[in-house]
Structure formats: C-alpha cells, structure tokens
Protein backbone atom coordinates (compact mmCIF):
# COMPACT_ATOMS: atom_id res chain seq x y z
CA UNK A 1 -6.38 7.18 -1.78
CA UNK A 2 -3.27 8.19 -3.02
CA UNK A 3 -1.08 7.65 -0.42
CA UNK A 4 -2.66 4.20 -0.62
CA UNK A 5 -1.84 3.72 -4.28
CA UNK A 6 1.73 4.72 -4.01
CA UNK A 7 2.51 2.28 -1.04
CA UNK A 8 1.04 -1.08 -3.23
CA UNK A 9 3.13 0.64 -6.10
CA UNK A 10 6.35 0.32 -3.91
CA UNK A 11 5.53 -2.72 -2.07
CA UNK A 12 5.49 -4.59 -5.68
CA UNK A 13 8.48 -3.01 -6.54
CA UNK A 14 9.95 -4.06 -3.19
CA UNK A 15 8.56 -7.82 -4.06
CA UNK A 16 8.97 -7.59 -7.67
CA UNK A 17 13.00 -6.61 -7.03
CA UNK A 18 13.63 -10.22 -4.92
CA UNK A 19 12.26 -11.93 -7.49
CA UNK A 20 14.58 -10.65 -10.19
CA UNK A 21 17.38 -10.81 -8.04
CA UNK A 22 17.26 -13.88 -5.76
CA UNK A 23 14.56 -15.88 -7.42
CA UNK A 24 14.20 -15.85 -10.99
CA UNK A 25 17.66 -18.10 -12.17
CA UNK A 26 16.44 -20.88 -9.62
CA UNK A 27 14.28 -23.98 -10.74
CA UNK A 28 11.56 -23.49 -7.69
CA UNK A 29 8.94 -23.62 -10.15
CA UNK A 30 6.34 -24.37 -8.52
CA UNK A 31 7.48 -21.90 -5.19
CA UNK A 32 8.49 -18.99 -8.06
CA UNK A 33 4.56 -19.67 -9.59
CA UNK A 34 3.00 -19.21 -5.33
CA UNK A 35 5.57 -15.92 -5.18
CA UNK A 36 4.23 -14.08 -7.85
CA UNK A 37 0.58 -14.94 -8.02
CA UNK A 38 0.62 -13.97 -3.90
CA UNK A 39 2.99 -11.03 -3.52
CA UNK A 40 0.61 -8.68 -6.24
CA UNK A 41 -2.52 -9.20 -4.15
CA UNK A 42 -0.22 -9.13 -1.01
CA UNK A 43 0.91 -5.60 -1.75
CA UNK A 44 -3.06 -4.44 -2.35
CA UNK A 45 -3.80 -5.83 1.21
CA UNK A 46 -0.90 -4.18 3.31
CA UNK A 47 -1.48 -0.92 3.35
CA UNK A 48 -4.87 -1.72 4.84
CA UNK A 49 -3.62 -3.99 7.51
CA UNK A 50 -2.98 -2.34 11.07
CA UNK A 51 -1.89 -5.11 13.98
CA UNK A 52 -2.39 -3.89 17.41
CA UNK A 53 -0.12 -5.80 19.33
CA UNK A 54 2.46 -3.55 17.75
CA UNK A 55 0.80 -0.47 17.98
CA UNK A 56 0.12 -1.70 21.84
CA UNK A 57 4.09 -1.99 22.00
CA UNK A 58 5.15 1.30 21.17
CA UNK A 59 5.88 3.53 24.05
CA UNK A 60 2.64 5.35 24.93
CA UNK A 61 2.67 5.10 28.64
CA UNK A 62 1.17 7.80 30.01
CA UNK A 63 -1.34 10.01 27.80
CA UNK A 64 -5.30 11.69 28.92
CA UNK A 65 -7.65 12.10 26.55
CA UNK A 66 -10.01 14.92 26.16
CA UNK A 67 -13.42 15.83 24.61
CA UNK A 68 -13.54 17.54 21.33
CA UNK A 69 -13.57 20.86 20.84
CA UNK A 70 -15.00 23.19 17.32
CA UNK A 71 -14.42 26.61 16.31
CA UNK A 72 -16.75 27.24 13.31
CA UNK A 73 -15.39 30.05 11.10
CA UNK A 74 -15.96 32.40 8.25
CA UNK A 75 -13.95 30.85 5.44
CA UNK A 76 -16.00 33.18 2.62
CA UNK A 77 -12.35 34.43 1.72
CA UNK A 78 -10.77 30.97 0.79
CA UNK A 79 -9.95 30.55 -2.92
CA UNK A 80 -11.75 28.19 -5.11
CA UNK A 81 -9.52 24.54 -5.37
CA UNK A 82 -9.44 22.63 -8.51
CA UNK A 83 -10.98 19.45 -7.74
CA UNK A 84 -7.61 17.74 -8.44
CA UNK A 85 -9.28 14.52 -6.77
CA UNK A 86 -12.48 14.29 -8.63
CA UNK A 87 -10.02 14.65 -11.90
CA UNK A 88 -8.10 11.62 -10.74
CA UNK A 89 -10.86 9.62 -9.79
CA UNK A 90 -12.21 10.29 -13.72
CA UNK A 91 -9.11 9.28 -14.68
CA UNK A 92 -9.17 6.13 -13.23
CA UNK A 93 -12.57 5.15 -14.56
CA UNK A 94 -11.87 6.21 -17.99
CA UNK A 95 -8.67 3.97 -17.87
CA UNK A 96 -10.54 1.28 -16.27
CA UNK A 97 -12.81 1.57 -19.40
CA UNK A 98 -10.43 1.85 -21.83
CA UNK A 99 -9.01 -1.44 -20.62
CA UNK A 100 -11.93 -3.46 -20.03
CA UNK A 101 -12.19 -2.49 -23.82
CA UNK A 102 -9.25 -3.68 -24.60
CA UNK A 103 -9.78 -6.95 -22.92
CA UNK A 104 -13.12 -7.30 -24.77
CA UNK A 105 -11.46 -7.01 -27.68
CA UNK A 106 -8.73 -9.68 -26.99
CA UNK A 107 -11.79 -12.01 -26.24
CA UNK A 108 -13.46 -11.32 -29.06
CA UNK A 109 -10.42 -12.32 -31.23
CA UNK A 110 -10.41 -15.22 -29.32
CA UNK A 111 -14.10 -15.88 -29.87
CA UNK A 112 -13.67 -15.39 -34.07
CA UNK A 113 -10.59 -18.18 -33.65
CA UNK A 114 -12.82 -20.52 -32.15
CA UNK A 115 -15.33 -19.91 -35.16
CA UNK A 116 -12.58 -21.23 -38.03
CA UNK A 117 -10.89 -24.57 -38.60
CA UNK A 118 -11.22 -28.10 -37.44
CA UNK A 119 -11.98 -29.48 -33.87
CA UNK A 120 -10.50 -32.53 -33.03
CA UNK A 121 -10.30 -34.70 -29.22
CA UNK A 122 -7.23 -35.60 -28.01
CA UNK A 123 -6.90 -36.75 -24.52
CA UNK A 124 -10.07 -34.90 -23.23
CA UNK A 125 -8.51 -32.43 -24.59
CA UNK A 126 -9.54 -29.68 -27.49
CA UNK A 127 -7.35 -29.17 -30.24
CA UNK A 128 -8.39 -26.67 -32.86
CA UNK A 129 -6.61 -26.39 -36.12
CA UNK A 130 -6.95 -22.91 -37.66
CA UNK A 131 -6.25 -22.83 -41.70
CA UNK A 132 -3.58 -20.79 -43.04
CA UNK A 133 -1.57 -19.89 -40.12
CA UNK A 134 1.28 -21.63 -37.90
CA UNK A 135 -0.19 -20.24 -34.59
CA UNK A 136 0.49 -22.04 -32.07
CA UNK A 137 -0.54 -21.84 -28.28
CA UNK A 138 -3.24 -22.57 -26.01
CA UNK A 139 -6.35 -21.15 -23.79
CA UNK A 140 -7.87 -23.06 -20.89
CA UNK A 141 -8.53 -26.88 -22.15
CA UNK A 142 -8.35 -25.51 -25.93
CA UNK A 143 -4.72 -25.62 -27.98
CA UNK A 144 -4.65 -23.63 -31.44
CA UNK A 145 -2.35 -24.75 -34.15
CA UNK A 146 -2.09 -23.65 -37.67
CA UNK A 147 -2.24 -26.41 -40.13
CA UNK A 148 0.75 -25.15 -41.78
CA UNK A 149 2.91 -26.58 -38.64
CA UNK A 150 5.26 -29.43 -39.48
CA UNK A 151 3.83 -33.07 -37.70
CA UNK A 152 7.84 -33.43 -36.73
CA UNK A 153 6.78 -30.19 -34.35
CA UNK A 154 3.14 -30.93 -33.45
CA UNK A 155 3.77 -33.72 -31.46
CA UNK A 156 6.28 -31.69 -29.28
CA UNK A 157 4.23 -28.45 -29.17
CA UNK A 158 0.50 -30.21 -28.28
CA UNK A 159 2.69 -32.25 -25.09
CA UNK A 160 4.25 -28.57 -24.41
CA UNK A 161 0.37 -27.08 -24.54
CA UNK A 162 -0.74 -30.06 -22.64
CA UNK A 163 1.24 -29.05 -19.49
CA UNK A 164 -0.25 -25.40 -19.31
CA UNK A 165 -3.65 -27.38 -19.65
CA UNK A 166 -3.20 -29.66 -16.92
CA UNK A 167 -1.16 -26.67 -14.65
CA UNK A 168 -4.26 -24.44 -15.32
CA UNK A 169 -2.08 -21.69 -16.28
CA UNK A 170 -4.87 -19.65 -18.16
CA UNK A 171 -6.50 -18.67 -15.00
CA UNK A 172 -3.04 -17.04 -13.65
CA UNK A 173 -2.86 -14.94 -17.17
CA UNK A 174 -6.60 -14.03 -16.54
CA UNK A 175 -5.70 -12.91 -12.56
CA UNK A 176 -3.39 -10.49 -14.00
CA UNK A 177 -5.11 -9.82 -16.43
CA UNK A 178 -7.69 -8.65 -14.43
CA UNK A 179 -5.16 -6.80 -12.37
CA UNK A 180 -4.41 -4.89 -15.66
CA UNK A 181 -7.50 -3.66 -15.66
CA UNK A 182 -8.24 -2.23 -12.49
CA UNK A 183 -4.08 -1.13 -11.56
CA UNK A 184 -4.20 0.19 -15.52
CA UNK A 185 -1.52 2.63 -14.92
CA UNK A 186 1.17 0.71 -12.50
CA UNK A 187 3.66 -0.74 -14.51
CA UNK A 188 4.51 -3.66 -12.45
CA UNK A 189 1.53 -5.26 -12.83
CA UNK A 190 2.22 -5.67 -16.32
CA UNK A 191 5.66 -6.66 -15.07
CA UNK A 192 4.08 -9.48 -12.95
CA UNK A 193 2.07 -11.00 -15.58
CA UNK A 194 5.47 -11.01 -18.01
CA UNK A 195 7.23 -12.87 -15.02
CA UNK A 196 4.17 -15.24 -14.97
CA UNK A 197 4.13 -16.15 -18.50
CA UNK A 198 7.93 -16.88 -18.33
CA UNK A 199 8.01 -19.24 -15.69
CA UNK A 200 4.77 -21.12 -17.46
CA UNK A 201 7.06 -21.64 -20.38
CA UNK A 202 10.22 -22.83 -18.06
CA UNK A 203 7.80 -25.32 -16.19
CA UNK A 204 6.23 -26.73 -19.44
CA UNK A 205 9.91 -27.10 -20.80
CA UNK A 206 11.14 -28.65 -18.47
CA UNK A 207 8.38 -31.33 -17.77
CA UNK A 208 8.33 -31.86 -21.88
CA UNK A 209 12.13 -32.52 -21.62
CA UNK A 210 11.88 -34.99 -18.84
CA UNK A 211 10.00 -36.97 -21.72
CA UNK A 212 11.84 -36.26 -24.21
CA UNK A 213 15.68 -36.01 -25.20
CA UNK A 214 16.62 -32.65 -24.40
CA UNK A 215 18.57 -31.93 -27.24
CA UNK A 216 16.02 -32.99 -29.78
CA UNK A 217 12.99 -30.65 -28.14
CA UNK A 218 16.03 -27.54 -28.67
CA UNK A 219 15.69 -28.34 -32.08
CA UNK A 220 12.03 -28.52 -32.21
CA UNK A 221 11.98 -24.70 -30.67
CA UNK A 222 14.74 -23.67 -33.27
CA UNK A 223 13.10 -25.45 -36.33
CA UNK A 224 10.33 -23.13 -37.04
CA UNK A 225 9.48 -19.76 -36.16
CA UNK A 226 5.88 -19.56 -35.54
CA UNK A 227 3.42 -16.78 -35.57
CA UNK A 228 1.87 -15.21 -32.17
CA UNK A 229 -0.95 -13.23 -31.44
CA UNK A 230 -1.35 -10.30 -29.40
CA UNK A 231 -3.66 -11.62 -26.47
CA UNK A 232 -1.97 -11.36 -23.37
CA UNK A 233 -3.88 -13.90 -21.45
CA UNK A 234 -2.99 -16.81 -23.55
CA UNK A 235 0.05 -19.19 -23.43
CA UNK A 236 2.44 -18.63 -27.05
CA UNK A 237 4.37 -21.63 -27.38
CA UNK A 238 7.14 -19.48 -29.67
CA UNK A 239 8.35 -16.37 -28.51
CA UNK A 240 11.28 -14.94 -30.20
CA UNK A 241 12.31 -12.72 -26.92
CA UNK A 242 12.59 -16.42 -24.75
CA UNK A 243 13.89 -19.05 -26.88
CA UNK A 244 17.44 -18.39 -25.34
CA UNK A 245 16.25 -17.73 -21.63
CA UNK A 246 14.00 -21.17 -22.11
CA UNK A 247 16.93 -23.15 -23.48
CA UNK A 248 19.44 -21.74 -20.84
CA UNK A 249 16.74 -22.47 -17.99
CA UNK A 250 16.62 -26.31 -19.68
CA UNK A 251 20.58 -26.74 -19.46
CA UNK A 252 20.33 -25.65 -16.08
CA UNK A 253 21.18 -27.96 -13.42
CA UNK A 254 18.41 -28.19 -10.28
CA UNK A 255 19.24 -25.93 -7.92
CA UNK A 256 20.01 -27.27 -4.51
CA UNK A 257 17.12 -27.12 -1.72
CA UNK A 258 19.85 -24.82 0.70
CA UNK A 259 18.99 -22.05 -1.90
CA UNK A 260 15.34 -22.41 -1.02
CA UNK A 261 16.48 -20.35 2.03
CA UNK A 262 16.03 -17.45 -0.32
CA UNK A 263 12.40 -17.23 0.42
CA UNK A 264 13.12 -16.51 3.81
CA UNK A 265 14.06 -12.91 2.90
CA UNK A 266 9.68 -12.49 3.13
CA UNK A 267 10.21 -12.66 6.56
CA UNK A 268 11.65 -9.41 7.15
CA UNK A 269 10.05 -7.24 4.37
CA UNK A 270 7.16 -8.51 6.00
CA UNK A 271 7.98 -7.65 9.19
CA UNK A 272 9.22 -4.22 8.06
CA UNK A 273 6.16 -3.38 6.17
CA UNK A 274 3.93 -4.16 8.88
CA UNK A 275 5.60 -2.69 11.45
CA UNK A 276 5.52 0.90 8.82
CA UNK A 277 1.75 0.18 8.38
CA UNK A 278 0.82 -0.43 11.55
CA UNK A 279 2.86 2.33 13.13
CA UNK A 280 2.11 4.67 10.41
CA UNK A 281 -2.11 4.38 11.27
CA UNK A 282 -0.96 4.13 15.36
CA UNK A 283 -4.20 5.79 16.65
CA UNK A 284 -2.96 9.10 18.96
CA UNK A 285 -4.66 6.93 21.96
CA UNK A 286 -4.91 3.59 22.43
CA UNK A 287 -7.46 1.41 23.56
CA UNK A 288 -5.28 -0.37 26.72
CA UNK A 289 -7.88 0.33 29.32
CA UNK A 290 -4.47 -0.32 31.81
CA UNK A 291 -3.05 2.69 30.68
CA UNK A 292 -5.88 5.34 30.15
CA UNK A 293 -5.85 7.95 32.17
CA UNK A 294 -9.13 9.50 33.99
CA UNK A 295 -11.23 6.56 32.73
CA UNK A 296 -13.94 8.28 34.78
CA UNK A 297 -16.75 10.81 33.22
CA UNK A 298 -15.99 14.17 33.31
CA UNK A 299 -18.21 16.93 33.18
CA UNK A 300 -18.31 18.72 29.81
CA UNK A 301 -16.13 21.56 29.24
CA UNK A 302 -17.65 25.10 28.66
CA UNK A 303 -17.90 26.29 25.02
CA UNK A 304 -15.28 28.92 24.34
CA UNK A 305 -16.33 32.30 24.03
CA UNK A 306 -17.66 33.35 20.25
CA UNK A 307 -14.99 34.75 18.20
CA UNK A 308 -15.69 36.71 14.94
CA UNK A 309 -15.84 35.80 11.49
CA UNK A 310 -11.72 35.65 10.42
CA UNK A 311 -11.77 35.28 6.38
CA UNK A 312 -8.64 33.14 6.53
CA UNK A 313 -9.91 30.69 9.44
CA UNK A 314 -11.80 27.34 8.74
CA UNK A 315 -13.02 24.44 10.80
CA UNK A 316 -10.37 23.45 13.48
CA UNK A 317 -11.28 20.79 15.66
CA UNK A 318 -8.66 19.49 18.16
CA UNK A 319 -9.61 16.26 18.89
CA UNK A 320 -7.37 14.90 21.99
CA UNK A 321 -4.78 15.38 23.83
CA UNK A 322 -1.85 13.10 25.19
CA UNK A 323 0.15 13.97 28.04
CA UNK A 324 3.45 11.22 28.79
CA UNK A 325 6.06 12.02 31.32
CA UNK A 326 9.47 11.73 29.53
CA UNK A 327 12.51 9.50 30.53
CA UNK A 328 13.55 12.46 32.98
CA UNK A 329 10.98 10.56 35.65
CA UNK A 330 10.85 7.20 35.04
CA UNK A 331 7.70 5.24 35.46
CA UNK A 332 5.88 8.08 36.46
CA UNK A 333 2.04 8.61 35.42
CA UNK A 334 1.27 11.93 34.38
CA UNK A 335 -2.05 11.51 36.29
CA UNK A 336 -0.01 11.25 39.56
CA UNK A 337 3.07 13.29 39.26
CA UNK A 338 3.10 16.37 41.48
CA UNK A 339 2.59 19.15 39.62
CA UNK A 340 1.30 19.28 36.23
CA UNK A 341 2.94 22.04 33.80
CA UNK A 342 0.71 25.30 34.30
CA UNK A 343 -1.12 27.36 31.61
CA UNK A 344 -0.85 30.98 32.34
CA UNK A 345 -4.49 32.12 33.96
CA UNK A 346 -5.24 27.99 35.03
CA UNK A 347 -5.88 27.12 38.67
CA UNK A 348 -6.81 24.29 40.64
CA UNK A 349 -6.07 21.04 41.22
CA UNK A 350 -3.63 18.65 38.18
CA UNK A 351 -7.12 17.37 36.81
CA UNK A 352 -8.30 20.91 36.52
CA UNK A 353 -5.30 22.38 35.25
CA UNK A 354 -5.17 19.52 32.78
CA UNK A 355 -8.29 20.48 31.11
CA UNK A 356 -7.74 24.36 31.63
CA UNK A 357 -4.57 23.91 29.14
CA UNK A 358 -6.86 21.92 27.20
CA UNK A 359 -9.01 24.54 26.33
CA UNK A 360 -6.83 27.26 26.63
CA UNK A 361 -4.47 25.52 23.78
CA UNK A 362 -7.59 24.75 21.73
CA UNK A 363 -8.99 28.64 22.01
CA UNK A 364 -4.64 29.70 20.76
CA UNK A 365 -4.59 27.23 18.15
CA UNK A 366 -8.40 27.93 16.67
CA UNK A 367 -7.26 32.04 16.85
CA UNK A 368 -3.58 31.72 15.77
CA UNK A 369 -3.69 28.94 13.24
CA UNK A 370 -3.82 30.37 9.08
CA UNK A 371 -5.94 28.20 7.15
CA UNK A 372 -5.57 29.95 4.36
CA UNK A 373 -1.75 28.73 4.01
CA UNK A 374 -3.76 25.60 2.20
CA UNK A 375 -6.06 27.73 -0.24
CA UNK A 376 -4.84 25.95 -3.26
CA UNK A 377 -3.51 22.72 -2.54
CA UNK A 378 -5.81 20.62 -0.04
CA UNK A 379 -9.06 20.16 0.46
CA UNK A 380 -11.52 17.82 2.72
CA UNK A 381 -10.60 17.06 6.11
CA UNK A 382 -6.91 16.72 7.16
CA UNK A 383 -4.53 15.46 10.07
CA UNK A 384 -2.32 16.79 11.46
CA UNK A 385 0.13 15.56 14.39
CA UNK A 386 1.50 17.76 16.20
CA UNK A 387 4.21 16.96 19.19
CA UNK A 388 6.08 19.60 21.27
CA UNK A 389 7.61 19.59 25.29
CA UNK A 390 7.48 21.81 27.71
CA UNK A 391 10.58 21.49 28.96
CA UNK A 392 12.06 22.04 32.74
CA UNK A 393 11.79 25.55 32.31
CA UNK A 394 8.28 25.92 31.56
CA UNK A 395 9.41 26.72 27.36
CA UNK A 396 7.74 24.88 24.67
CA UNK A 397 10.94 23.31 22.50
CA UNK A 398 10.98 20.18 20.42
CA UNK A 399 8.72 20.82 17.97
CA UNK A 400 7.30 18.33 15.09
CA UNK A 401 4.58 18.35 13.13
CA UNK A 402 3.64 15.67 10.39
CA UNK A 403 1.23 15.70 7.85
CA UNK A 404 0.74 15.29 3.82
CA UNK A 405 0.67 19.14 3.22
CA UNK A 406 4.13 21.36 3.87
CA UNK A 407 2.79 24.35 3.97
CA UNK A 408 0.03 23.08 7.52
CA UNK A 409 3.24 21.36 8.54
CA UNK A 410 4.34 24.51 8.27
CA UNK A 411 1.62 26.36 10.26
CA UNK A 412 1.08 23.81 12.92
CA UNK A 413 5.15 24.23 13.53
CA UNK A 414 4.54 28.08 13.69
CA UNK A 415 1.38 28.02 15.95
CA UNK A 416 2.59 25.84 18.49
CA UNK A 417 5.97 27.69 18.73
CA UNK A 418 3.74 31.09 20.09
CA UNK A 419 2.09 29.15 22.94
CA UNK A 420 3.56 31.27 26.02
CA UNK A 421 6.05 30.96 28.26
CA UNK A 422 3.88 27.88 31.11
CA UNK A 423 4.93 27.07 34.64
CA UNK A 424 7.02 23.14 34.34
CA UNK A 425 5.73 20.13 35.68
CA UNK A 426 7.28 19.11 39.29
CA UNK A 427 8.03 15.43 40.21
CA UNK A 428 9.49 15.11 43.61
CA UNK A 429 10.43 18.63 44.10
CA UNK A 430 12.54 18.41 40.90
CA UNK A 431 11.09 20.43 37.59
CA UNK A 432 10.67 18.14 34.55
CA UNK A 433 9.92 18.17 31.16
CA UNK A 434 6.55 16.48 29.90
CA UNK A 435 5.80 15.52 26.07
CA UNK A 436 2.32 16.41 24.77
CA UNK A 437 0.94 14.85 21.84
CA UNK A 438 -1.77 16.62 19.69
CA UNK A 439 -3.59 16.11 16.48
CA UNK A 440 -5.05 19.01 14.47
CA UNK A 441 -8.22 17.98 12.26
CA UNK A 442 -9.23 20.75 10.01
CA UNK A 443 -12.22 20.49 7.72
CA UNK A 444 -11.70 22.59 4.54
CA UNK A 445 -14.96 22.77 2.77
C-alpha cells in the first residue's frame, strides 16, 4: 500500500511539474481545465495498470516452471513487530475523519449563508444578497454578494459569477475537494485544486473582458477590496494573492496553436510510466503458451525430508523457477540444449536433472536462509527476486536480488552465493553459462 501511495505521490508531482512549467502562462483554457482535472485521477490509476504486450516483449525466452515447494518452521524465537501498518492504516482513517469534518463544516457555513439576506432571479439564475458584508463569489447556480458592494461593481462581478455558473466550475472545486479528503496528507492535491481555482478565474476574466472594455473591468478588480471566506470549494471573485496574475493573464496576447504541441510531452511520461509499471509487476513467468517450457503434467515431486524446528527459520516457499539460455547460445531453448547445468548428487536425463536442482536449491535455501535478519522491520508475506548464473565453469556469479527490505536483499544475496560449486550446461560440445531466475516468498507471521 505504500509503495502504491508513494508512486501516485510522484506521478502528480511528475504531472503537476509540466503544468507549472510548460502550461500554466498559455491561454489553453479550456485544454489547461481537461489537464488538471485528468492527470490527479490519472496518477491514482497507474500504478494499478499492468499491459501485457509489454511485459510479453521483454526478453523471457526460455524459462520452466516448477511446482511449489514449503518448509514449515519453528519461528517461536522471532521478536514481536510493532504493527507499523495497522498504525498507518489508523492514521489514515482518523485523517480521513478529521477532513470529512472539516468539509462538513465548510457546508454548514454555507448552509447558515443561504439562511440570511434576500433572494432575487436573475437569468435563471440565484442571486443572494447577504446584509452587512461585501462577499462576493458564487456556488453551483447560487452567487453571494454583500449589499455593501458598489452597483458600479455588481454588474461586472454577477457577469464574472455568471461564467463559473454556466462553466460548472463548482463541481471541479468539489472533485478536489473530495480528493482532499481521501489523499488528506499529499500536498499536491491541495496544489491541484489551487491550480484549478486559478485558471477558473483566468477563463471567467477573460470571457467578461471580451464583453467588456478591458481596461474598465481592471478597474472594477482594483476598486474595491472585497471580503472572502474560507470555503475552499467555492469560486471568490477577489483574491488579493491573484489580482496581478489575473490582470497579467488578461494583457496577454493568445498564444499561438504551434505551442499546443506542449501537450505532446504526455506522450512520453506516459509511455515511461507504463513501461515502469508494467515492468515493475512483470510476473516471473508469463502466460505465452509459445514459450513455456514442459507444458506437459509432471508427476509431483517428493516432499523433502523433515527438518527440525530452527528458532530463526519461518515459512519459505519457493514458488518457480526460470531457466533462459544467455546470449552465449543464441536461440537456444533451455529445454533442448545438450546438457543442462548439474546439481551435485542429480542424475538422469535434462528433465530430471531440472527438477533435481529444483528441489535440491529449495531444500539449501529453506536450511541456509536467516529469517530472523527481518525480526523487526517486515512482516506478512514478502517477495523476493532473486537472479544468479552459473557460469561456463559450473560457479554461481552474477548475483541480484531485489526486494523492499535490505537486510532479505541482503540474505537472499548471501544464500545464493553458498550454493556449491555445479557441473555447466553444454551446447554443442561447448560449456555455457545459463541465467536462472527465482523468487523467494516468505510468510512472516
């Protein structure tokens, strides 16, 4: 879950960063309004999105895969782990709650507003004005203005509200808004929903000065300075922070379609982050029926002998095993190359020597491997990927591990790097290296 939330955190920085810098100073309006109301939600669905046509395209030609195999251990001697997950998770909900509250709250002002003044129709539209204020600024087909607003600036400020009526922009406020809630503690979302309420104020500007003279609608936004509430999800006509921006956006000329181009630069951050998810959940074996090796049944292997109780041994379960020739032999399946590389003790034929160092790997790893490395950091199941070669001479070299946890990385590194000295695979009389792929699932309880 946490990976998770840290990838949507830097994908809307990632999005969040072209807007500022390629985006923002154009008059795309309408384009700028799409970008940030998509790229938010975008971010929340790309971690989850896996495309296999490009996990199908990265080089996995030649892999077998092998039943399961569990050690159960003693693990009476691990340490108690603070529940650093379930603390998170309460976390979350109580900020969830808190601003849900929050958001109450704002409606509830909103609700006492609606309760005061005078209720007029103008245009099929609602305008409410409050007594004793200058508020001004408006909330789905409602505007709010204080009756102590000049009628030189009403006229100018109701056609200003008018536009975020008729451009809906209350329900983009509320999206975020809603965001806020549930993404409580990423910053960007808040972020967002400033960048949203700019451009509504640029886009109602501007269509207010096509009517208008320009220079007398500056004066209208200079004339008076006007109170605004604190509710996040409503449009403020005055806002002390963007009279300058708003003006400098109006003098601006229309920015030429060629710079509409910008929005091309989705393509690749696209394309990069899809490629990075989809690579990043590649399953260890793929479901290309072209390529799968031994497609037949196979009768099940025996149970390794019991082993006792080992206080710093848990639940290691290796799941499967991939086997690819490497560029040494070109195009050559591992299920029909020579000689296979030989376990010490294994005999028979490739496919029986294949699942002998199956099991004999399994039996090293579940007798070798310190679980206790973890004690005080993980907990629940965990991956990890472990590749190695056995090179020409029959030596196991090139060893990588990846997983969340250092200190397995660690381990799995360590483990692998005992396996003894193995007979090397033959292809055409010559001795080759072969890589072997294999995940590590332990279950810490």
């Amino acid at each position: 879950m946490i990976h998770t939330i840290i990838h949507i955190i830097v994908y809307q920085l990632l999005f969040l960063a072209v807007y500022d810098l390629f985006l923002k100073k154009e008059t795309f309006f309408n384009l700028n309004r799409i970008y940030l109301l998509v790229t938010p939600i975008l971010s929340i669905v790309l971690p989850f999105v896996s495309l296999g046509f490009i996990q199908q395209n990265i080089p996995q030609e030649y892999f077998v895969q092998l039943p399961a195999v569990v050690l159960e251990g003693n693990v009476s001697g691990l340490e108690k782990r603070f529940p650093w997950l379930l603390l998170i998770l309460i976390l979350w909900i109580m900020g969830i709650v808190g601003s849900a509250l929050l958001f109450s709250y704002k409606i509830f002002k909103l609700i006492k507003l609606n309760r005061s003044g005078t209720v007029e129709n103008v245009s099929g539209i609602t305008l409410r004005t409050l007594p004793k204020t200058d508020l001004a600024f408006s909330f789905h087909n409602t505007i709010y203005l204080g009756d102590s607003i000049s009628k030189e600036n009403r006229a100018s400020i109701i056609a200003h509200e008018k536009v975020h009526i008729y451009q809906k922009h209350s329900w983009d406020l509320l999206y975020f808004e809603l965001l806020r809630i549930v993404f409580w503690f990423n910053p960007f979302v808040y972020l967002f929903q400033n960048r949203i309420s700019t451009l509504h104020e640029y886009i109602a500007d501007t269509k207010v000065a096509h009517q208008n003279k320009k220079r007398e609608y500056y004066q209208n936004l200079l004339s008076e300075v006007f109170q605004t509430d604190q509710i996040s999800f409503v449009n403020t006509f005055f806002k002390q922070s963007l009279i300058k921006k708003r003006i400098v956006m109006l003098q601006k000329t229309r920015s030429p379609r060629i710079k509409m181009m910008k929005y091309l630069l989705l393509l690749p951050i696209l394309a990069s982050i899809l490629i990075y998810t989809s690579c990043s959940g590649t399953k260890d074996i793929t479901q290309n029926k072209e390529k799968v090796i031994n497609q037949m049944p196979t009768p099940p292997v025996p149970p390794a002998p019991p082993t006792p109780p080992v206080a710093n041994r848990e639940v290691v379960e290796i799941t499967e095993v991939r086997e690819m020739d490497e560029n040494e032999v070109s195009d050559v399946p591992f299920s029909v190359i020579d000689q296979v590389p030989i376990y010490p003790g294994c005999t028979g034929d490739n496919i029986a020597m294949k699942k002998c160092m199956s099991t004999k790997i399994s039996e090293f790893i579940n007798s070798n491997f310190n679980i206790k490395v973890a004690d005080t950091s993980v907990t629940g199941r965990q991956r990890i990927s472990v590749q190695f070669k056995i090179n020409n001479t029959g030596k196991v070299v090139d060893i990588r591990a990846r997983t969340k946890n250092p200190k397995l990385q660690a381990e799995a590194e360590r483990v692998i790097a005992m396996l003894p000295q193995m007979s090397p695979g033959e292809q055409r009389g010559e001795k080759v290296g072969v890589l072997y792929s294999l995940p590590i699932i332990i279950d810490l309880k």
